[in-house]
Structures are given as C-alpha cells and as structure tokens.
Protein backbone atom coordinates (compact mmCIF):
# COMPACT_ATOMS: atom_id res chain seq x y z
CA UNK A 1 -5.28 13.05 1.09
CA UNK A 2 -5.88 10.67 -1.70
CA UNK A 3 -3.28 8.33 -2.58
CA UNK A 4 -3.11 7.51 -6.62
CA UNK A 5 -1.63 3.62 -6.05
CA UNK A 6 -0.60 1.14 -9.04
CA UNK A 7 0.80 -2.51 -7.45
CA UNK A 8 2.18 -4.97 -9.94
CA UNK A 9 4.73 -8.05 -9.72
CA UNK A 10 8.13 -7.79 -10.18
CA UNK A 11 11.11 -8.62 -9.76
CA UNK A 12 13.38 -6.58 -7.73
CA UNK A 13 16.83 -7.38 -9.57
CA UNK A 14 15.25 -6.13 -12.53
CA UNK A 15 13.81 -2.79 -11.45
CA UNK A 16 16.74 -1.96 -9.40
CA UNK A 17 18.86 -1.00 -11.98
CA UNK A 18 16.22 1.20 -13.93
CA UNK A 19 15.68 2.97 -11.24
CA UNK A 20 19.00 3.80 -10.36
CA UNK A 21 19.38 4.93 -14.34
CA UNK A 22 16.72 7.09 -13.96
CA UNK A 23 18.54 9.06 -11.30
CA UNK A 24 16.08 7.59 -8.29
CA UNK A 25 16.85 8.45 -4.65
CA UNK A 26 16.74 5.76 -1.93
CA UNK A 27 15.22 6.93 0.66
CA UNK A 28 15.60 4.03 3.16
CA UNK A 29 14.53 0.62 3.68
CA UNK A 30 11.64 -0.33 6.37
CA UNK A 31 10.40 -3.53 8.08
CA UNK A 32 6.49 -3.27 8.33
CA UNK A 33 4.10 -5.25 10.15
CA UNK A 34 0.17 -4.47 9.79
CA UNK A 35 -2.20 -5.57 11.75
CA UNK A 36 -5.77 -5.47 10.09
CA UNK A 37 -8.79 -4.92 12.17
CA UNK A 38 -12.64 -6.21 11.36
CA UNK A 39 -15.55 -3.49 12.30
CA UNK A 40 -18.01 -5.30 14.56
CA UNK A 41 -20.72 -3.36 12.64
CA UNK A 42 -19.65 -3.00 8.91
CA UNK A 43 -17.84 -6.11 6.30
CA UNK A 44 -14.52 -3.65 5.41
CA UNK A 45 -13.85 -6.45 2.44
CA UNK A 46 -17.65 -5.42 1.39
CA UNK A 47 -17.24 -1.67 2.23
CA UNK A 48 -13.53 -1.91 0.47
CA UNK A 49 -12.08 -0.28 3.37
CA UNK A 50 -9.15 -1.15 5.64
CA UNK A 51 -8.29 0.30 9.02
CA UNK A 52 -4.85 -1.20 10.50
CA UNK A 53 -1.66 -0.30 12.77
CA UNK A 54 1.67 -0.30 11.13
CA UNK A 55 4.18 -0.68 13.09
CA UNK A 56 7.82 -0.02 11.80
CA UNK A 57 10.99 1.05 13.77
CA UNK A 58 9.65 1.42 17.21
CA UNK A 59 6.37 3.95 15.90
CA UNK A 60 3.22 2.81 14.92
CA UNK A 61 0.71 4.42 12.78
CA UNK A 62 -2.92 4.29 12.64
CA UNK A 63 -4.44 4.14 8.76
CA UNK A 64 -7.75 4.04 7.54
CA UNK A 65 -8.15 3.47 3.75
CA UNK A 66 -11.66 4.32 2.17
CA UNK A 67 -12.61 2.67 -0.96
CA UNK A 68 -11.00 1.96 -4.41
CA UNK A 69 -12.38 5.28 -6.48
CA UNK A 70 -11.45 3.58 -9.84
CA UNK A 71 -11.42 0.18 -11.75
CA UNK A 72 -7.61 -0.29 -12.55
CA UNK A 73 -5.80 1.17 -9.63
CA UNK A 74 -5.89 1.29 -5.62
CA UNK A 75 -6.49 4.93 -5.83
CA UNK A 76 -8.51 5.43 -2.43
CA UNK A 77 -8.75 8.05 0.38
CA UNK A 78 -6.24 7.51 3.02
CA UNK A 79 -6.07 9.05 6.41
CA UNK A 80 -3.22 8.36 8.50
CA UNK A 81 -2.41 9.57 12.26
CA UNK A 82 0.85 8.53 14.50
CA UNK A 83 -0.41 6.36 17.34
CA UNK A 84 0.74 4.02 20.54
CA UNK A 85 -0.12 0.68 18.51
CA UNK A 86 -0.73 -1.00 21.81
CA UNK A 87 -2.94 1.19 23.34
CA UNK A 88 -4.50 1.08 19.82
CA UNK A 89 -4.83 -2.06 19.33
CA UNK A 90 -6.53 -2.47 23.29
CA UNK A 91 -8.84 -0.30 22.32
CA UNK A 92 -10.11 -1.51 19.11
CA UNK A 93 -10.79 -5.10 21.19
CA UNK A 94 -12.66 -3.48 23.66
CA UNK A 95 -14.71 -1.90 21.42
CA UNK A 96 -15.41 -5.28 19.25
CA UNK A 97 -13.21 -5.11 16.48
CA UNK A 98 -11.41 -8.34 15.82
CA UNK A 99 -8.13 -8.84 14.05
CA UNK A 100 -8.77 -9.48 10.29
CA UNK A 101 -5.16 -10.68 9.49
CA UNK A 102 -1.34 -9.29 9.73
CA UNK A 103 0.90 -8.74 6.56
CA UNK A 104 4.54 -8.41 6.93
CA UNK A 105 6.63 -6.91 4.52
CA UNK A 106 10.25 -5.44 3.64
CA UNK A 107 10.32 -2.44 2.24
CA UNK A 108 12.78 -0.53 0.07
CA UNK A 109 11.50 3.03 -0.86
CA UNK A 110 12.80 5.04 -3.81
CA UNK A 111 11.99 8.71 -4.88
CA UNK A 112 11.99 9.18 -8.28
CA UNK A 113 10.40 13.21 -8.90
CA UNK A 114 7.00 13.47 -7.07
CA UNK A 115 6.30 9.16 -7.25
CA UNK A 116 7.13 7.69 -4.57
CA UNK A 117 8.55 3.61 -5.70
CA UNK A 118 8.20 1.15 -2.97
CA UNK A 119 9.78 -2.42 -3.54
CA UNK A 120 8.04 -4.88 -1.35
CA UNK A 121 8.90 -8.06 -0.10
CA UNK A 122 5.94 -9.67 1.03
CA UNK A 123 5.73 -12.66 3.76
CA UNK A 124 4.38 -15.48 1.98
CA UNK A 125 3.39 -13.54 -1.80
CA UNK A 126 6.56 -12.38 -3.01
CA UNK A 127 8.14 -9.16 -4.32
CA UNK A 128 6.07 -6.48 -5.65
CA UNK A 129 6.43 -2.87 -7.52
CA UNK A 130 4.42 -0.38 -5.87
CA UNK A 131 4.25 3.27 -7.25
CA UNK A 132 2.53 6.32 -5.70
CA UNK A 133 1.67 9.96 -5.84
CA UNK A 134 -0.51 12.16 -3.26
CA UNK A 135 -3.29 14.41 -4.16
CA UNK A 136 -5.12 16.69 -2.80
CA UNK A 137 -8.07 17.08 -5.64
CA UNK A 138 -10.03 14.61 -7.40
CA UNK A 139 -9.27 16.46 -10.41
CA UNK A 140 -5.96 15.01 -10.26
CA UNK A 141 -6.77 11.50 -10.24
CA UNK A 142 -6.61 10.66 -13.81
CA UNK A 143 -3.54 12.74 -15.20
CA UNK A 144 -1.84 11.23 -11.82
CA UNK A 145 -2.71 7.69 -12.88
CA UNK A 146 -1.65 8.13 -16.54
CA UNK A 147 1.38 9.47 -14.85
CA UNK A 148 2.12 6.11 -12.76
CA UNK A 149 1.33 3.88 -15.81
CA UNK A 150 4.07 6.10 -18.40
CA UNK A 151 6.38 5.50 -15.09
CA UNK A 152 5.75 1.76 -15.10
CA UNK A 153 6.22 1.67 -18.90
CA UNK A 154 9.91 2.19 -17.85
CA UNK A 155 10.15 -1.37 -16.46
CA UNK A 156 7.82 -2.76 -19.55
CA UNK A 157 4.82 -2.68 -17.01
CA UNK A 158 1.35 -0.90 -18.29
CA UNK A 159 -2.14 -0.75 -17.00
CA UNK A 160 -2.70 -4.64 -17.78
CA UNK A 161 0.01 -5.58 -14.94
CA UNK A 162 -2.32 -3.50 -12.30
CA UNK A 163 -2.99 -5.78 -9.29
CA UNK A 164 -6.02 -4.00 -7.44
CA UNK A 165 -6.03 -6.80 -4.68
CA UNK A 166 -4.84 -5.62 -0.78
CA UNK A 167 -2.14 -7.68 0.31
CA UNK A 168 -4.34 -8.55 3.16
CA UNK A 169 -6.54 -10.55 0.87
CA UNK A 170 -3.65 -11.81 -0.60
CA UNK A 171 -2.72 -13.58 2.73
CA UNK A 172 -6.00 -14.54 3.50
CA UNK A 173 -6.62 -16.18 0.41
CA UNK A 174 -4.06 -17.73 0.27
CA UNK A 175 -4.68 -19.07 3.58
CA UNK A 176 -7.84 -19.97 3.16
C-alpha cells in the first residue's frame, strides 16, 4: 500500500469547524506512542525509512515506512502488521537495533470521502493537520496528491504549507 501523506501546521480550533461544514465524520480519537528503532546495519534517516511500534489502546502495530517517492509530500510505501509490541520490541534489541526516539501524540481522526484527516497533538511540537489517501498504483500518486492539496485549500493551506519532516526528527532536533 502506498500512503499519499500532506502534514502542515495548524490550528485545531480553526479546522474543526470546516470540517464539520464539510459534512466530515469523526471517527474516534487515539492516544499514540511510537517507538522508533535504528538498523544496526543501514542509517534509516539516510535510507529515509522508519520502522517503529505504535502502540494505542492496548494493541500495538508494527510499521515500516520506505522512502519519500516525491519532493513536496510524505508519499512513501507503508507496510503495516498487528504485533505483541513487547515481544517486538525484545526482539529488535536482540538483534541490534537500538531505539532511535519515541513520539507521542493525540490523535483526532476525521473521514471526510476517501481522505482520511488526522488532527495531531504532538508532545513537545504542537498541533498539526495531517491528510491521507491509500493507493494501490503508482499511477495514482499525482491525481491523489492534487487531490489532498484542493482538500487543504479548504482551510487556506496549499502545497507551500507541506511539512515533509517525520515527527521523529522533529523531536530529535529539537532535542538535539
């Protein structure tokens, strides 16, 4: 599956409201913590990859993201697979990986058609507008992302707005 992904700032009180004019469906909200893990063999933050554990609501899932496949968005490959985030996690250190960093987030997800509108709350960063749609196809990849960007236009957001930076380097920048 390839997830077409635009992030931007914003501020929740203000998209709200636009979405709930539009006719969008809350779907729920979550509390997510991720747990980032470093390949003892390969730089991920060279590669542009990501492999972590999410854990929300008692279930964890496994994720591996593959690289960025365009300039202005965080369009990328991702593979996902339900998991026992312990056991997971034990077996990651045993094999060498090392914990890259943790990100911890509230999360308020909307549906509006086929995008899927996630208002974040992130530890430490902020609140953040991220929109969504799964492919299948390459092919799709541009009409989706024109797609997300006439969405964002809604909320007088466009391409310029994109942020293309992980909220994991977020974190650890601003940490560092």
């Amino acid at each position: 599956m390839i997830e077409v992904e635009v992030k931007v700032r914003a501020d929740h009180s203000k998209i709200r409201p636009v979405l709930m004019e539009m006719g969008a469906s809350k779907i729920g909200v979550e509390e997510q913590s991720d747990v980032y893990f470093a390949a003892p063999y390969r730089d991920f933050a060279k590669t542009d990859e990501a492999l972590r554990i999410r854990s929300l609501g008692g279930q964890a899932v496994l994720t591996y993201k593959g690289p960025k496949l365009d300039k202005v968005s965080k369009t990328r490959v991702e593979i996902e697979t339900p998991v026992d985030g312990a056991a997971a996690a034990k077996i990651f250190h045993s094999l060498g990986f090392l914990e890259a960093g943790a990100v911890r987030k509230k999360r308020e997800i909307f549906r509006a058609g086929e995008i899927t509108v996630c208002l974040d709350k992130v530890e430490g960063l902020g609140e953040f507008l991220e929109v969504e749609i799964d492919v299948e196809y390459e092919k799709s990849l541009d009409s989706s992302r024109a797609q997300l960007f006439k969405f964002l236009s809604h909320f007088g957001l466009s391409e310029k707005d994109s942020i293309r930076t992980s909220y994991l380097e977020m974190v650890l920048e601003k940490r560092n």
